[in-house]
Protein backbone atom coordinates (compact mmCIF):
# COMPACT_ATOMS: atom_id res chain seq x y z
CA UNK A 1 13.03 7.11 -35.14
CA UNK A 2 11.32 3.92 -33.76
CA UNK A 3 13.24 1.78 -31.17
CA UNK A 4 12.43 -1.68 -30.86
CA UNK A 5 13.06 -3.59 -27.80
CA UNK A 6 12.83 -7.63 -28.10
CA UNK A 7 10.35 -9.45 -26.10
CA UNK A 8 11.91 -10.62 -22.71
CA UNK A 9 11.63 -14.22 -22.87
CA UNK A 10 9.95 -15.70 -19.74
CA UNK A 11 10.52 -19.22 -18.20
CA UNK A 12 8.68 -21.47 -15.92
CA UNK A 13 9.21 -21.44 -12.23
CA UNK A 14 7.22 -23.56 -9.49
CA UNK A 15 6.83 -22.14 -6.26
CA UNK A 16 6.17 -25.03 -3.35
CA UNK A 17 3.89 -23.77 -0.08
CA UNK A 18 2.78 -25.16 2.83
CA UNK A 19 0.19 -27.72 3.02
CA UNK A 20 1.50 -28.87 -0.21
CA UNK A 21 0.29 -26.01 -2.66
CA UNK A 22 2.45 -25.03 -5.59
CA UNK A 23 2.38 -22.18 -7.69
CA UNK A 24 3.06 -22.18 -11.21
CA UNK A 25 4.58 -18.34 -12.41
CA UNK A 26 7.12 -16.90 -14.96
CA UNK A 27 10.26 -15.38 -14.88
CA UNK A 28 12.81 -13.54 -17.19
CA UNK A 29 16.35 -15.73 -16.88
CA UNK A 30 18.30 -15.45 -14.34
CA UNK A 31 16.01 -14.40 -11.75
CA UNK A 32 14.34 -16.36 -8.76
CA UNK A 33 11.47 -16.14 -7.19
CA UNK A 34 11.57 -17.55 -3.22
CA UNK A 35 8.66 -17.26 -0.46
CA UNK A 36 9.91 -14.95 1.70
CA UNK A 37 6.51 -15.49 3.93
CA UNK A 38 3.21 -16.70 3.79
CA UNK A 39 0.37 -17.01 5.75
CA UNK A 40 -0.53 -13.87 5.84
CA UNK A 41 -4.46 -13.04 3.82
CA UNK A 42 -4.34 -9.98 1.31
CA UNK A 43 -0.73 -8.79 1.24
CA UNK A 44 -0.75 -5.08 -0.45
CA UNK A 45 2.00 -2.83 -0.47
CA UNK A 46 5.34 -3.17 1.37
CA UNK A 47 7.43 -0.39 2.74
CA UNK A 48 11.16 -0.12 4.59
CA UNK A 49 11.25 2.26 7.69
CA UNK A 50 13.45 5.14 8.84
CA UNK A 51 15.36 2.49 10.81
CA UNK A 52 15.54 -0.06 7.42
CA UNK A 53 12.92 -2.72 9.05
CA UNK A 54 10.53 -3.81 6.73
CA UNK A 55 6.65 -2.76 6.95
CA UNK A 56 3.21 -4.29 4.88
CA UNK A 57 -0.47 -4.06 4.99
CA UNK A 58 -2.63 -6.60 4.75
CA UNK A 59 -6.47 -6.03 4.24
CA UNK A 60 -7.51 -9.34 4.68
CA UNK A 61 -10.04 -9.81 2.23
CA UNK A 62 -11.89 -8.76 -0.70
CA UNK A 63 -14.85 -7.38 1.87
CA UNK A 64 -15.14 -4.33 2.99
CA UNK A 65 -14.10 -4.81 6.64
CA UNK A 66 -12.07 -3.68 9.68
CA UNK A 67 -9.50 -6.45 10.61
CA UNK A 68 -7.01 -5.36 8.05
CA UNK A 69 -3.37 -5.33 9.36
CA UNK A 70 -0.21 -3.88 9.23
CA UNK A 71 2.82 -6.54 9.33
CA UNK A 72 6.65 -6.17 10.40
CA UNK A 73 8.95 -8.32 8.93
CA UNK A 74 12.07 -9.11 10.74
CA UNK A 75 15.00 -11.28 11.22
CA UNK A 76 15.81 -12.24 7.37
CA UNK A 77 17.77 -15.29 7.63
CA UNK A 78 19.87 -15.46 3.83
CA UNK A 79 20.29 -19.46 4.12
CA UNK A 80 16.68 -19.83 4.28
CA UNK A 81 15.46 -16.91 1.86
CA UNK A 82 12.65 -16.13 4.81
CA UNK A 83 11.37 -14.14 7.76
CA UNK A 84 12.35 -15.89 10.78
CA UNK A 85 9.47 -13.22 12.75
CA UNK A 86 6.58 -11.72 11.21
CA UNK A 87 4.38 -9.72 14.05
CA UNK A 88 1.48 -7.82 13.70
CA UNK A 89 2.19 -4.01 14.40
CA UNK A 90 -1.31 -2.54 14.31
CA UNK A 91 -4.62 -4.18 13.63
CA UNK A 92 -8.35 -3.68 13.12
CA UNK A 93 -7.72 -1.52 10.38
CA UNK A 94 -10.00 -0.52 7.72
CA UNK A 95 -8.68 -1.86 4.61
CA UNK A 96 -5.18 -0.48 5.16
CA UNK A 97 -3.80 -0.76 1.43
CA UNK A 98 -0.68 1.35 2.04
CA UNK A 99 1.62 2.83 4.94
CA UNK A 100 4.05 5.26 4.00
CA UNK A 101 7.17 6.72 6.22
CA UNK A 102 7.75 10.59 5.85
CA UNK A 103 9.95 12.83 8.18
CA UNK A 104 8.06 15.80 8.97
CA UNK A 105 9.55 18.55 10.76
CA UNK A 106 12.59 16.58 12.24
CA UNK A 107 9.95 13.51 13.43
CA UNK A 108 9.58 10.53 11.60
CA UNK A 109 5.69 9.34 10.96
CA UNK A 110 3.95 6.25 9.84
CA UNK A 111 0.85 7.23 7.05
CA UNK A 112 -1.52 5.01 7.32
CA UNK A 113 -3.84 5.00 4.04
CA UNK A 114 -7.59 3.32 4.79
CA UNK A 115 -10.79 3.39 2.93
CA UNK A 116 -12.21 6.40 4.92
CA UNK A 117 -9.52 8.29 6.11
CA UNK A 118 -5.43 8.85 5.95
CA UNK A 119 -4.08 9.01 9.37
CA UNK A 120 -0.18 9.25 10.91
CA UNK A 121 1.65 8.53 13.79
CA UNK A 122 4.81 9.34 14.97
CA UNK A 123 7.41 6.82 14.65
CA UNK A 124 10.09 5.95 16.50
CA UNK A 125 13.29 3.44 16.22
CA UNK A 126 11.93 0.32 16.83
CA UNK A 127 8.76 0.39 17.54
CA UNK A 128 7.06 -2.97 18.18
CA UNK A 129 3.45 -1.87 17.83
CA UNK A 130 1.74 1.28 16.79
CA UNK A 131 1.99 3.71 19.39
CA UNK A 132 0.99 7.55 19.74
CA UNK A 133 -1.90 9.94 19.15
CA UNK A 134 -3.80 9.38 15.71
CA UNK A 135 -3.70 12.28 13.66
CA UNK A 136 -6.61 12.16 11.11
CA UNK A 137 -5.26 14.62 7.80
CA UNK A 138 -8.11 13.65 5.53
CA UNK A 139 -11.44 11.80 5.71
CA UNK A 140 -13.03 10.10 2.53
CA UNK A 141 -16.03 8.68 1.47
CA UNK A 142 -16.40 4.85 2.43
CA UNK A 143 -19.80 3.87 1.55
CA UNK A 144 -20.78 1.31 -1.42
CA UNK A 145 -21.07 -2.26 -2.22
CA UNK A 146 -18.62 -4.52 -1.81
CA UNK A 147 -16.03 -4.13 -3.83
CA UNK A 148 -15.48 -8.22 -4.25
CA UNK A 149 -18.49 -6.87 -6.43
CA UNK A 150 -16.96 -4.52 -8.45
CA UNK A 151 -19.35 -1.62 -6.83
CA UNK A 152 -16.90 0.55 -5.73
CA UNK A 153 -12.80 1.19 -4.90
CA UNK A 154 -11.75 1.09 -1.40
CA UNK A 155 -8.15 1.52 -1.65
CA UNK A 156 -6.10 4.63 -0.93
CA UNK A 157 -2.82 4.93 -2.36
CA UNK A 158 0.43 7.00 -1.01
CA UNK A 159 3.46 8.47 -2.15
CA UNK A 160 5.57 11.65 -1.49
CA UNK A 161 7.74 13.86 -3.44
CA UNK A 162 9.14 17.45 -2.85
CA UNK A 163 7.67 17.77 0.49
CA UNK A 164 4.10 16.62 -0.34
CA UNK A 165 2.38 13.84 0.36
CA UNK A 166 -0.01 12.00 -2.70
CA UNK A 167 -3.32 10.13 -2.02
CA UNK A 168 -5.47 8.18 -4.73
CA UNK A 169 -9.09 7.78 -4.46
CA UNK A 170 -10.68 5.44 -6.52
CA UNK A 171 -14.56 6.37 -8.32
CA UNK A 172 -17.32 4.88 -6.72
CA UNK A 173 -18.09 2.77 -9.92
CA UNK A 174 -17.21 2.42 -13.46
CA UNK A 175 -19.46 5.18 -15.20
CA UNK A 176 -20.83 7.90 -13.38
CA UNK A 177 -21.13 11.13 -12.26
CA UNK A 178 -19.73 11.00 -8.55
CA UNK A 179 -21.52 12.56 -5.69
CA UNK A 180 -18.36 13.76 -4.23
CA UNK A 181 -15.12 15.68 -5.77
CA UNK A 182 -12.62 13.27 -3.98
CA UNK A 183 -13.55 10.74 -6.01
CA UNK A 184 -11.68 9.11 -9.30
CA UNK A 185 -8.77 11.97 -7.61
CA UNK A 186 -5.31 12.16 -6.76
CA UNK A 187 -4.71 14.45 -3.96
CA UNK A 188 -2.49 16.93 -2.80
CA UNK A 189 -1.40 17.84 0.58
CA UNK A 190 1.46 19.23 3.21
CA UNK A 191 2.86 16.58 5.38
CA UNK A 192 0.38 17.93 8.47
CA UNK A 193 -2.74 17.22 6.13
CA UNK A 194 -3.57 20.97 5.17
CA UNK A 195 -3.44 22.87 1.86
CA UNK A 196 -5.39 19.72 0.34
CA UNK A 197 -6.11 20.23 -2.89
CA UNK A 198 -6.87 17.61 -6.47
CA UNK A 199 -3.40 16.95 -8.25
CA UNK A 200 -5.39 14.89 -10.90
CA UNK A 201 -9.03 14.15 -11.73
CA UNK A 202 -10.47 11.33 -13.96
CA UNK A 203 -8.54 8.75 -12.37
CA UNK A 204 -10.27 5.90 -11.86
CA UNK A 205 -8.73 3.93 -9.78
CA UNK A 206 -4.74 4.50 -9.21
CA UNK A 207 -3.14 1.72 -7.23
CA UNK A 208 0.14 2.01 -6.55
CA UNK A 209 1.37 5.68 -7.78
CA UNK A 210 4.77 6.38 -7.01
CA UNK A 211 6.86 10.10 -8.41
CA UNK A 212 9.69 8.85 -11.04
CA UNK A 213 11.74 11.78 -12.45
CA UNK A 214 9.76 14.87 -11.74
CA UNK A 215 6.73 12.75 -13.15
CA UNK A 216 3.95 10.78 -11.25
């Protein structure tokens, strides 16, 4: 049997920015789209903390560089649809594309996913900044061309699910046979980094992986 869903019908929606720029997107009726904040450089992923404050990286630009960013987001004022405080909580990152929050043996850490390693801290209820020793679970291979380029991947994705913690690492190009394992992988690990192992291989480049009923 063959079920047939109808096409969601889309409508036009401007979007006014500062400096007078204006987007034009599409959206199914009945929904909205409002700029909750903006000038930030190359918003990735966005992710709520223990304590329900709202986290996001930012990795600045297409480059491979080291002034990526992680944002907090605070102060949501419902009148305005916006941020009324967005501060930096950690900085000179290496393409941060993704933070995760995971409570590990009764403490509460921040994953920090970057092109050459995955790193955690602990966190604690409102923290302003990062704080605490790094703990470096995995290292990965970071070398390439640009990937404005198309050369290479450089992000690492995160997500957790049954006391593990997930990583994607993108191939170092489109058709090849990789120098290292890691690569064109998802991996495996316990929260403290060990028992690492490949969950998938042949992957190209996973962005944004996330478990959904038993099923990544």
């Amino acid at each position: 049997m063959y079920h047939v869903h109808a096409q969601t019908k889309l409508y036009p929606h401007r979007i006014s920015l500062k400096k007078g720029v204006e987007l034009n997107l599409t959206v199914p009726k009945g929904y909205n789209i409002v700029v909750a904040a903006e000038g930030l450089h190359r918003l990735r992923f966005l992710a709520k903390s223990p304590d329900g404050r709202l986290f996001g990286t930012d990795m600045h630009n297409l480059d491979d560089n080291k002034e990526g960013k992680i944002y907090l987001f605070e102060g949501w004022d419902n009148a305005s649809k916006q941020f009324t405080k967005v501060s930096t909580f950690a900085e000179n990152l290496h393409n941060p594309n993704q933070v995760l929050f995971y409570t590990d043996k009764g403490k509460d850490y921040i994953y920090i996913a970057e092109t050459d390693k995955l790193s955690r801290y602990e966190y604690h209820k409102g923290d302003k900044i990062l704080t605490g020793k790094q703990q470096v679970l995995a290292n990965y291979p970071d070398y390439g061309l640009s990937y404005k380029y198309g050369g290479w991947h450089l992000t690492r994705s995160l997500a957790q699910h049954n006391g593990k913690i997930y990583v994607s690492v993108g191939s170092s190009c489109n058709a090849c046979i990789e120098k290292e394992s890691v690569r064109a992988t998802i991996q495996e690990m316990n929260p403290d980094g060990t028992g690492q192992r490949i969950f998938a291989s042949g992957v190209r480049n996973a962005v944004g992986i996330k478990w959904v009923n038993n099923t990544l």
